[in-house]
N, C-alpha and C. Protein backbone atom coordinates (compact mmCIF):
# COMPACT_ATOMS: atom_id res chain seq x y z
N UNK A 1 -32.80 43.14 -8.19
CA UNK A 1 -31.42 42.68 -8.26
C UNK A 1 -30.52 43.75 -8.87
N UNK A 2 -31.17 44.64 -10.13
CA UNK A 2 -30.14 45.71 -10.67
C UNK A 2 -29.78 46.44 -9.56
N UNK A 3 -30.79 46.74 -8.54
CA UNK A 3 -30.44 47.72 -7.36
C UNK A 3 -29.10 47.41 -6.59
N UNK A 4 -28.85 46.06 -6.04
CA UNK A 4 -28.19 45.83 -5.89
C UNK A 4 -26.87 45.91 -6.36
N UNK A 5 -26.99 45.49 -7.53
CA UNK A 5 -25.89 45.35 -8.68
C UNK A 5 -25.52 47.28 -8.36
N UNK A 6 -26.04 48.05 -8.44
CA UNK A 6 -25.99 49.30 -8.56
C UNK A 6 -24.85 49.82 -7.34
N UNK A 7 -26.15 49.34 -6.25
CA UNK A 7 -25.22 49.78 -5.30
C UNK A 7 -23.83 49.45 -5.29
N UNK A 8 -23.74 48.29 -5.03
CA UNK A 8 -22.18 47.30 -5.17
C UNK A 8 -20.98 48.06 -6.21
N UNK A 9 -21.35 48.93 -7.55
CA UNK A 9 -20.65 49.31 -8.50
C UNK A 9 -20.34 50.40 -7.73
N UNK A 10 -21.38 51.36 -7.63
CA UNK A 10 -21.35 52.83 -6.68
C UNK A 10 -20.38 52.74 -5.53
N UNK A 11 -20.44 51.33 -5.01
CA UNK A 11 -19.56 51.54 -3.60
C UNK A 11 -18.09 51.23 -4.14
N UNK A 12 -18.12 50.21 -4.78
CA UNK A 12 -17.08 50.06 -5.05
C UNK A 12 -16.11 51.30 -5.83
N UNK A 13 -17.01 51.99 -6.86
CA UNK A 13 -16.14 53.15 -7.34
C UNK A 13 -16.14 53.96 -6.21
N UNK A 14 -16.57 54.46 -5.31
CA UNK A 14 -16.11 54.70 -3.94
C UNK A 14 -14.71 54.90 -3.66
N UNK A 15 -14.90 53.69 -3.18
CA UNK A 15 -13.79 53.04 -2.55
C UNK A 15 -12.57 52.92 -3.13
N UNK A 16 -12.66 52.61 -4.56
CA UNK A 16 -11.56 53.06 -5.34
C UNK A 16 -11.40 55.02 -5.48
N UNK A 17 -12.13 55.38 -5.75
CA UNK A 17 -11.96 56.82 -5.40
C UNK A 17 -11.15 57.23 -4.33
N UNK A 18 -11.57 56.52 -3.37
CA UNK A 18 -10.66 57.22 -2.02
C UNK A 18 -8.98 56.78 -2.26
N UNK A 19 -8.90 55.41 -2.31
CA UNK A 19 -7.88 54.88 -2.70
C UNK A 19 -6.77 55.68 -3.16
N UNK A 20 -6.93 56.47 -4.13
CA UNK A 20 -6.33 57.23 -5.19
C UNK A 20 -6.11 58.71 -4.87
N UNK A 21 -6.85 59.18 -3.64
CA UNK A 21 -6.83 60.55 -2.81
C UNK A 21 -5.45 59.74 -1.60
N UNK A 22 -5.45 59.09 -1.41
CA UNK A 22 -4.32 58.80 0.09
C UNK A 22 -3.22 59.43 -0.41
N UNK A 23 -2.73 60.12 1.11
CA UNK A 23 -1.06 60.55 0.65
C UNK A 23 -0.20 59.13 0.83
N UNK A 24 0.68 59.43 0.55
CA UNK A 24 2.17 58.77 0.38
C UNK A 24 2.32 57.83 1.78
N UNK A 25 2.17 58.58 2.71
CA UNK A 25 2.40 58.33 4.07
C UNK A 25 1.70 56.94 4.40
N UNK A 26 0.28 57.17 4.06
CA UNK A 26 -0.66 56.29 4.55
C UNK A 26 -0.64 55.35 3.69
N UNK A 27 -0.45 55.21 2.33
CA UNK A 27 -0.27 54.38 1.36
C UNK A 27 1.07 53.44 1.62
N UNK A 28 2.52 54.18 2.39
CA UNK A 28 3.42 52.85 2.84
C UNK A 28 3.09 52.47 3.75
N UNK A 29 2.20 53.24 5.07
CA UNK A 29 1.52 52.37 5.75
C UNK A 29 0.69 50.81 5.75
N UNK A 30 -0.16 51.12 4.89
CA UNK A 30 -0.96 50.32 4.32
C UNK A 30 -0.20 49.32 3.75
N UNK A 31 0.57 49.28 2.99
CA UNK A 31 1.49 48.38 2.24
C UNK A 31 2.45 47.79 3.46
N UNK A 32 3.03 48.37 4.43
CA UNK A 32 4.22 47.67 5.15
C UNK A 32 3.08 47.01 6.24
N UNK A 33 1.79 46.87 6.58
CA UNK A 33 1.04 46.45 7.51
C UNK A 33 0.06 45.01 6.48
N UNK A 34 0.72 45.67 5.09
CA UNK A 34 -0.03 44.12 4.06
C UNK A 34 1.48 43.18 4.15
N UNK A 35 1.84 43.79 4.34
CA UNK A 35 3.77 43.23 3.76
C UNK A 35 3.84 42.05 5.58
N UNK A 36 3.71 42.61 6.63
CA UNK A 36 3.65 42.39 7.58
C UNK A 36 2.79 41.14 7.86
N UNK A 37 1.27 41.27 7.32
CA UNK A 37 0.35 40.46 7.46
C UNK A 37 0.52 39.27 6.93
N UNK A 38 1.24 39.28 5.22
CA UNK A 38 1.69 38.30 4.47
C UNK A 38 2.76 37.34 4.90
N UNK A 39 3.43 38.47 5.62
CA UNK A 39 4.94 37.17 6.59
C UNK A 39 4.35 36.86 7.46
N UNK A 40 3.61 36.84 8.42
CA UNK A 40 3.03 36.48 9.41
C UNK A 40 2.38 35.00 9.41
N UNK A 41 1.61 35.34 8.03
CA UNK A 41 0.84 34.43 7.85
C UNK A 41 1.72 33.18 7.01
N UNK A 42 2.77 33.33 6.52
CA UNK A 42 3.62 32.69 5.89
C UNK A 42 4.18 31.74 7.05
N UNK A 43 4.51 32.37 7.68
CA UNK A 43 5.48 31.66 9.35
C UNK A 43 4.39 30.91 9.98
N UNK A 44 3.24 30.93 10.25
CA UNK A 44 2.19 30.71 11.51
C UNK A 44 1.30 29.26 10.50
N UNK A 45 1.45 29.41 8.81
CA UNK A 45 0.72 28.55 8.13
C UNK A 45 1.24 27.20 8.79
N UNK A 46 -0.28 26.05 9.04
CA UNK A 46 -0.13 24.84 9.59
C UNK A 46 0.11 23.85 8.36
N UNK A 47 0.29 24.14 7.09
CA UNK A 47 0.49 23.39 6.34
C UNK A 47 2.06 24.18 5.43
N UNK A 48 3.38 23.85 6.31
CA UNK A 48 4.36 24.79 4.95
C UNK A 48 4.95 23.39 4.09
N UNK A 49 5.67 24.06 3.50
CA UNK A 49 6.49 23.54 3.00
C UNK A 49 7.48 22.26 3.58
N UNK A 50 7.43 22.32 4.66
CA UNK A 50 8.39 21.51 5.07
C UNK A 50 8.00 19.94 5.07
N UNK A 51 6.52 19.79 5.54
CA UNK A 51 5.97 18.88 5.92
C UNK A 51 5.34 18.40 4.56
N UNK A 52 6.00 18.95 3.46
CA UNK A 52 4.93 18.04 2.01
C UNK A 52 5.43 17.02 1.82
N UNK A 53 6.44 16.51 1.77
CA UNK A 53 7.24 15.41 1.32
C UNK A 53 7.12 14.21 2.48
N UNK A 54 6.97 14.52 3.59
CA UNK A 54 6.42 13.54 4.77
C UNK A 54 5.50 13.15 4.55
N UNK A 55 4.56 13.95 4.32
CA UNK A 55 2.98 13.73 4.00
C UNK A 55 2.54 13.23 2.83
N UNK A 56 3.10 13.09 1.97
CA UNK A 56 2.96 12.99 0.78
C UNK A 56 3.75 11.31 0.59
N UNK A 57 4.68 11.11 1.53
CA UNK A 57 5.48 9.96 1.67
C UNK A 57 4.36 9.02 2.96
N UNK A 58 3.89 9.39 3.77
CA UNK A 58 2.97 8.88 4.28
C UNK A 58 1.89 8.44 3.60
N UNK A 59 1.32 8.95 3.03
CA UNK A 59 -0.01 8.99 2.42
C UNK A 59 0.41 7.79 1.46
N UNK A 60 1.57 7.82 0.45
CA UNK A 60 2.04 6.58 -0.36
C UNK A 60 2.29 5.39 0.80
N UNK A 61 2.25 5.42 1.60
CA UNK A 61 2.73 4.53 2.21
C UNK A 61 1.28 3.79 2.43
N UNK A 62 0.27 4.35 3.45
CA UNK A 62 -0.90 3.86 3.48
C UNK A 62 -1.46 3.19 2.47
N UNK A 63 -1.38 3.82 1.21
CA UNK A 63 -2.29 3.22 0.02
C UNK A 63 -1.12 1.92 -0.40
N UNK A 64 -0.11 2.00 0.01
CA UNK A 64 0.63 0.61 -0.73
C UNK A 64 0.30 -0.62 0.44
N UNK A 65 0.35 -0.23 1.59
CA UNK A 65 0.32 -0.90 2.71
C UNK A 65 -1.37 -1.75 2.86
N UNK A 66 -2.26 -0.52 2.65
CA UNK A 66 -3.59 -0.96 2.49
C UNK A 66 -4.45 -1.52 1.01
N UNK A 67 -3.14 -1.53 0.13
CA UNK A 67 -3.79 -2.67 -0.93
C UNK A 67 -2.99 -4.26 -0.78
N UNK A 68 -1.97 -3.94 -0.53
CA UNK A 68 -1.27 -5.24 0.10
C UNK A 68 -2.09 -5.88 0.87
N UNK A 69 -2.68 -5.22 2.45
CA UNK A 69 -3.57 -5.80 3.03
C UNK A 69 -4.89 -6.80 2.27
N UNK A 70 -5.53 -5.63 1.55
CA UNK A 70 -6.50 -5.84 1.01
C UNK A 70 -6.45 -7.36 -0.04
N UNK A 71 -5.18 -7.62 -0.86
CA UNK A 71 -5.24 -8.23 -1.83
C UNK A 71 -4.07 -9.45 -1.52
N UNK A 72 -3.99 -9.81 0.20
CA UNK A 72 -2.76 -10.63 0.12
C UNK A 72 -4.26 -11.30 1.66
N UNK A 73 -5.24 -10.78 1.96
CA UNK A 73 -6.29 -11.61 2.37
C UNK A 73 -7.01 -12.59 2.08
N UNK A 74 -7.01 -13.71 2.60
CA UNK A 74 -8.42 -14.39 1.40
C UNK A 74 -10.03 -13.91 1.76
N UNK A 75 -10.58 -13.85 0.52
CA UNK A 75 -11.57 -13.41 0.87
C UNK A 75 -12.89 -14.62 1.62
N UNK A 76 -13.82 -14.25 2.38
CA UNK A 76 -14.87 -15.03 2.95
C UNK A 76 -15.53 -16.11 1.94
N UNK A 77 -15.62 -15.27 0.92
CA UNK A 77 -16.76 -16.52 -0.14
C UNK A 77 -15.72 -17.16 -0.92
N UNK A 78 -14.41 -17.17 -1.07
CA UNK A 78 -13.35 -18.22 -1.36
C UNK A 78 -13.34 -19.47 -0.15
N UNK A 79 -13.41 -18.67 0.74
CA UNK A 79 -13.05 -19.51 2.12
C UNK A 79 -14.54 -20.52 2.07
N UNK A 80 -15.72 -19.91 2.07
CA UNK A 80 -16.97 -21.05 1.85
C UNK A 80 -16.73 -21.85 0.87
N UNK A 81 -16.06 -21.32 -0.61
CA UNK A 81 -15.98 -22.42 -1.73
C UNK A 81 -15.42 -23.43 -1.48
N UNK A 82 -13.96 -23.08 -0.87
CA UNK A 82 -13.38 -23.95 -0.28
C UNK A 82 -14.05 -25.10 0.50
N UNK A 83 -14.34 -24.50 1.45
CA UNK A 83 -14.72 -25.49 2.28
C UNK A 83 -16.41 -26.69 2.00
N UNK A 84 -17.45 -25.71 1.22
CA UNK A 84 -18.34 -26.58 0.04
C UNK A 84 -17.41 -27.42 -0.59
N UNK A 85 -16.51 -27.14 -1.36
CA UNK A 85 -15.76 -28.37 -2.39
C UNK A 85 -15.43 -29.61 -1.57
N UNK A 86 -14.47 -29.42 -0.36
CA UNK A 86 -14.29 -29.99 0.22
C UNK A 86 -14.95 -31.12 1.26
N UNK A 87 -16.59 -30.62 1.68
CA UNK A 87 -17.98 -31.44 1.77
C UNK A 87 -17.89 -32.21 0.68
N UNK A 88 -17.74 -31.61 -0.34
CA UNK A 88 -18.66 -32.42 -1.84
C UNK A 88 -17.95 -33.43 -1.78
N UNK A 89 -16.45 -33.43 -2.11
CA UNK A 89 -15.06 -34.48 -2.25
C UNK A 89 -15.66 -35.61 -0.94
N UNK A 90 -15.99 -35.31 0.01
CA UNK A 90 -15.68 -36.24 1.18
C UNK A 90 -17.52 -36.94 0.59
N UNK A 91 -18.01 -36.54 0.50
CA UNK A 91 -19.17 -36.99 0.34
C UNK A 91 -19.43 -38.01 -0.66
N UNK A 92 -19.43 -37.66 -1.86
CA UNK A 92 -18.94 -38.60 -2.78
C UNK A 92 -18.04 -39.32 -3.36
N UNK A 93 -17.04 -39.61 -2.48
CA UNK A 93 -16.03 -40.96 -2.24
C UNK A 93 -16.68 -41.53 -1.64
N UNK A 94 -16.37 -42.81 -2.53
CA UNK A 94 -17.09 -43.78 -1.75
C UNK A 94 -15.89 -45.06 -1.14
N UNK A 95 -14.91 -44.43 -1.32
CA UNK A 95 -14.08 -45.36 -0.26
C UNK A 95 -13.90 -44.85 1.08
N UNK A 96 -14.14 -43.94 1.03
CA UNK A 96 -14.27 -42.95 2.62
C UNK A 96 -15.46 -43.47 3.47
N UNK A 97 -16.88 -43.65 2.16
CA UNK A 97 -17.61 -44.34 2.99
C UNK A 97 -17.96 -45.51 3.68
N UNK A 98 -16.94 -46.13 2.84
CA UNK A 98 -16.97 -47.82 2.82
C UNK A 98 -16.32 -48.23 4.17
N UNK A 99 -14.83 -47.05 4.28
CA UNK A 99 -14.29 -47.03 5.42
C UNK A 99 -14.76 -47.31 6.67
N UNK A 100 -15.78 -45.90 6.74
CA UNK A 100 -17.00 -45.58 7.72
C UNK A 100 -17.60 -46.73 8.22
N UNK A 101 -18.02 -47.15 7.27
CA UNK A 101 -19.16 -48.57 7.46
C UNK A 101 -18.51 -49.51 8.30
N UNK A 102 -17.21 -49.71 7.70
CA UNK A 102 -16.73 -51.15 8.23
C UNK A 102 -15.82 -50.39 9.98
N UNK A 103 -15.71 -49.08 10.03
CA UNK A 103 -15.61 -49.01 11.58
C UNK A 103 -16.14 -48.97 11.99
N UNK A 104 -17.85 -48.64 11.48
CA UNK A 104 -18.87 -48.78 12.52
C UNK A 104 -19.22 -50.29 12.32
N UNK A 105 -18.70 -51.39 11.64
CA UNK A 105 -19.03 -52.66 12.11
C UNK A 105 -18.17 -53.09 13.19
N UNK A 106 -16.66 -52.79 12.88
CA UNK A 106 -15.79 -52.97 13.95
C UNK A 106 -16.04 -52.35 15.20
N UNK A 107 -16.56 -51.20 15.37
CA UNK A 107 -17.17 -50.85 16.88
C UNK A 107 -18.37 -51.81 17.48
N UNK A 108 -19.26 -52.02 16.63
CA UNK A 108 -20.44 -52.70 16.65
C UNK A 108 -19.81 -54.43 17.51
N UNK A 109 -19.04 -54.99 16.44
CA UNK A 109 -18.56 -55.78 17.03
C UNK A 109 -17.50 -56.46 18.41
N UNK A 110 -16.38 -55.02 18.95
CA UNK A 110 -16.03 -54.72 19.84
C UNK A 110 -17.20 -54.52 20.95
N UNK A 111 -18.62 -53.93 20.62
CA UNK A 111 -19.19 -53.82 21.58
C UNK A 111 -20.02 -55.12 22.00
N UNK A 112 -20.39 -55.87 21.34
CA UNK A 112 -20.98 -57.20 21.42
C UNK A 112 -19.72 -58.18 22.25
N UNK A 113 -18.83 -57.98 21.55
CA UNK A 113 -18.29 -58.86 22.54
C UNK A 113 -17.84 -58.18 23.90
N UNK A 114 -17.70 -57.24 24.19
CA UNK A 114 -18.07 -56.46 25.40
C UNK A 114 -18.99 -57.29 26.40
N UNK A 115 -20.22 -56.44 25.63
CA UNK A 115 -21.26 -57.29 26.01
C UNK A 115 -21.65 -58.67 26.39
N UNK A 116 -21.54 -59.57 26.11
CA UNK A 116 -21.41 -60.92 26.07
C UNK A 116 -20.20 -61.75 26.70
């Protein structure tokens, strides 16, 4: 691994070496072709400036929209409680059942005399 490390220092002082030999010429070169690259890339970026406040106004929008959703739903196992309580209530009244009884005597009896 030092080898490495070695090389990498060696090249790099290199490279800075040369750096520091360029004339004038090639050095505003270099700079008006970084200067160039930087506007380029400034203009062509798919994320500028313009579009943060949309996006950023969107994105609030979703999360207000999708907890509303979320918390203005009823949920499934409310909806079973519900509807268990509501078994239980009908079940144990017993005037509901008493009801029951005496229409199934009144059918019973509508049908006899039918019958007969």
């Amino acid at each position: 691994m030092s080898s490495h490390n070695d090389f990498l220092n060696r090249s790099r002082q290199q490279l800075d070496d040369s750096i520091e030999h360029l004339d004038g010429e090639t050095l505003s070169r270099l700079n008006q072709a970084r200067q160039a690259a930087l506007a380029s890339q400034q203009k062509h970026s798919p994320f500028s400036r313009n579009w943060l406040p949309a996006s950023v106004t969107a994105a609030l929008s979703l999360a207000v929209i999708g907890s509303w959703l979320l918390y203005s739903t009823p949920r499934p196992d409310n909806l079973v409680q519900t509807a268990q309580l509501d078994d239980l209530e009908l079940l144990s009244s017993s005037t509901d059942l008493e009801l029951l009884e005496e229409l199934e005597f009144i059918n019973w009896l509508v049908e006899e005399e039918n019958a007969g």
